[in-house]
C-alpha atoms as a PDB file:
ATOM      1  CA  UNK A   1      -1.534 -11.141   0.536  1.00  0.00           C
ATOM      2  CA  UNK A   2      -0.512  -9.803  -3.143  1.00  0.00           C
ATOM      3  CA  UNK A   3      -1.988  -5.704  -3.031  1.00  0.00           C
ATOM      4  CA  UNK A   4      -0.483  -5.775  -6.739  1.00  0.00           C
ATOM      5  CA  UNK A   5      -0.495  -8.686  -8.883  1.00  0.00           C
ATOM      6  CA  UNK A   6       1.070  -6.817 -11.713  1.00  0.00           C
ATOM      7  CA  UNK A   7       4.013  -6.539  -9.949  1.00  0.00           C
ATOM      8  CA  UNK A   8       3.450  -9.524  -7.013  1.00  0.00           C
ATOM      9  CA  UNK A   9       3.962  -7.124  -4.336  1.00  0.00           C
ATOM     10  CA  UNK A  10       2.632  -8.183  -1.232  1.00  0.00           C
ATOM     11  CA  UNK A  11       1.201  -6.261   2.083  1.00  0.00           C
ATOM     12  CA  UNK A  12       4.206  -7.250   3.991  1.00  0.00           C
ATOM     13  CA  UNK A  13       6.294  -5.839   1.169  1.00  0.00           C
ATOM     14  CA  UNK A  14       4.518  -2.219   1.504  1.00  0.00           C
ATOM     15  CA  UNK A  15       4.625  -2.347   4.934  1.00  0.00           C
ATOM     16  CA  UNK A  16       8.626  -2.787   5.455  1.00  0.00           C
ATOM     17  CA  UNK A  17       8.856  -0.024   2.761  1.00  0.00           C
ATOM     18  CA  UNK A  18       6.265   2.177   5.031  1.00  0.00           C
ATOM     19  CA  UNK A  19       8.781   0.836   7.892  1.00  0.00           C
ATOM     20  CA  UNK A  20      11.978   2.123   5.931  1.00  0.00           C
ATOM     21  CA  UNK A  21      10.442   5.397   5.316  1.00  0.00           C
ATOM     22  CA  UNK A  22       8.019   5.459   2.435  1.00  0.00           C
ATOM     23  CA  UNK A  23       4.721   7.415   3.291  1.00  0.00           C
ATOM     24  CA  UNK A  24       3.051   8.178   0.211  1.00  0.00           C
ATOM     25  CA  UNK A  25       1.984   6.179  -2.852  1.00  0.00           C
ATOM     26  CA  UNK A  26       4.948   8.147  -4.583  1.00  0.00           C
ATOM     27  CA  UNK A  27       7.260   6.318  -2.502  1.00  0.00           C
ATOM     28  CA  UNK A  28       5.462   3.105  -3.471  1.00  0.00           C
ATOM     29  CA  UNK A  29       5.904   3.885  -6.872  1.00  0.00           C
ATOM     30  CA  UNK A  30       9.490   4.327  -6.539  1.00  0.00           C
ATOM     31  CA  UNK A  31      10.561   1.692  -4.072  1.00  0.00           C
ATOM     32  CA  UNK A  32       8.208  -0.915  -5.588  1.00  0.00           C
ATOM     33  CA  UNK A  33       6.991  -0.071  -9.194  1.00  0.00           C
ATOM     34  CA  UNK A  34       3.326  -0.453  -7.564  1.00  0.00           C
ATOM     35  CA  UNK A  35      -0.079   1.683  -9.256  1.00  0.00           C
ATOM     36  CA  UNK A  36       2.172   1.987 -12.862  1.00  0.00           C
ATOM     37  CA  UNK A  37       0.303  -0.867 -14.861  1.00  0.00           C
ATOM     38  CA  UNK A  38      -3.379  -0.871 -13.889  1.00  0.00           C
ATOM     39  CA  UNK A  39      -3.362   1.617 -10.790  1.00  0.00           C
ATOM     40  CA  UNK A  40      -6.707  -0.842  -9.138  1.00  0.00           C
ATOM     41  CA  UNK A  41      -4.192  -1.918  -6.015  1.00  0.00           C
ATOM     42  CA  UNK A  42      -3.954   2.233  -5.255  1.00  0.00           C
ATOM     43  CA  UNK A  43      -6.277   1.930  -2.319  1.00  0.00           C
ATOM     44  CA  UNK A  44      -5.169  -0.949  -0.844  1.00  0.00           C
ATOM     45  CA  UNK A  45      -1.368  -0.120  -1.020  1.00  0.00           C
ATOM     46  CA  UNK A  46      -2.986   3.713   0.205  1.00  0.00           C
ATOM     47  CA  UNK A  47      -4.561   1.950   3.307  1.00  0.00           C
ATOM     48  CA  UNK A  48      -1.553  -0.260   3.994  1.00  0.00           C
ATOM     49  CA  UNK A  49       0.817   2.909   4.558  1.00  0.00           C
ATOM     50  CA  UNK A  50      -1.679   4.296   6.612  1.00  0.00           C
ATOM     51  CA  UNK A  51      -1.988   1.201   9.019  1.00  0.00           C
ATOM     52  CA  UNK A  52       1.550   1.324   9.371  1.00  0.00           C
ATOM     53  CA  UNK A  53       1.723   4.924  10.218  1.00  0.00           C
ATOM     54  CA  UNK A  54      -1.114   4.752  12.427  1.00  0.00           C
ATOM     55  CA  UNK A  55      -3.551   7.099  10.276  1.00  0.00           C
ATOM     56  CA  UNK A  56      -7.228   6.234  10.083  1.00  0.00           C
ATOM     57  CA  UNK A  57      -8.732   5.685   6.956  1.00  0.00           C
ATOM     58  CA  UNK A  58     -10.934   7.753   5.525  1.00  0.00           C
ATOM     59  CA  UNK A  59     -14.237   8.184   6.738  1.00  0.00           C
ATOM     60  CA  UNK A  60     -17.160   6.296   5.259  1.00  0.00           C
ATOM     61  CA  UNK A  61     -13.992   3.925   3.679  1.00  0.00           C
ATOM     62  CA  UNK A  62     -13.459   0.358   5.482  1.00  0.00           C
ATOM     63  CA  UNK A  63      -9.881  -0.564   5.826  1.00  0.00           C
ATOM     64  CA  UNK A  64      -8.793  -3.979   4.124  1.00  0.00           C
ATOM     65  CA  UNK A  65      -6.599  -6.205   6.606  1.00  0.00           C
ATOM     66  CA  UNK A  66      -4.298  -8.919   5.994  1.00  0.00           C
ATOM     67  CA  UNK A  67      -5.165 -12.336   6.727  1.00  0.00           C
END
């Protein structure tokens, strides 16, 4: 699914980048230009890297999942 439309980057796309060593929405930032435009797909890209890593999201916050 697209976490950032402004710059069509998909969940897959975050995760391979979470894969290939990025582990903070800094990284993102970097590797994919993602959270410079509007900044709403933040949480979602935020939850994807911690999927990948195997960190639980924060409590009281539900975790989006790709279909």
């Amino acid at each position: 699914m697209y976490v950032c439309v402004c710059k069509a980057v998909t969940d897959r796309q975050i995760r391979e980048a979470a894969q290939g060593g990025a582990r903070t929405l800094k990284d993102l930032r970097r590797d994919l230009g993602i959270t410079r435009d509007c900044g709403r797909c933040a949480s979602c890209a935020h939850d994807c890297l911690r999927e990948v890593h195997g960190e639980s999201a924060k409590p009281g916050k539900a975790t989006r999942r790709a279909a």
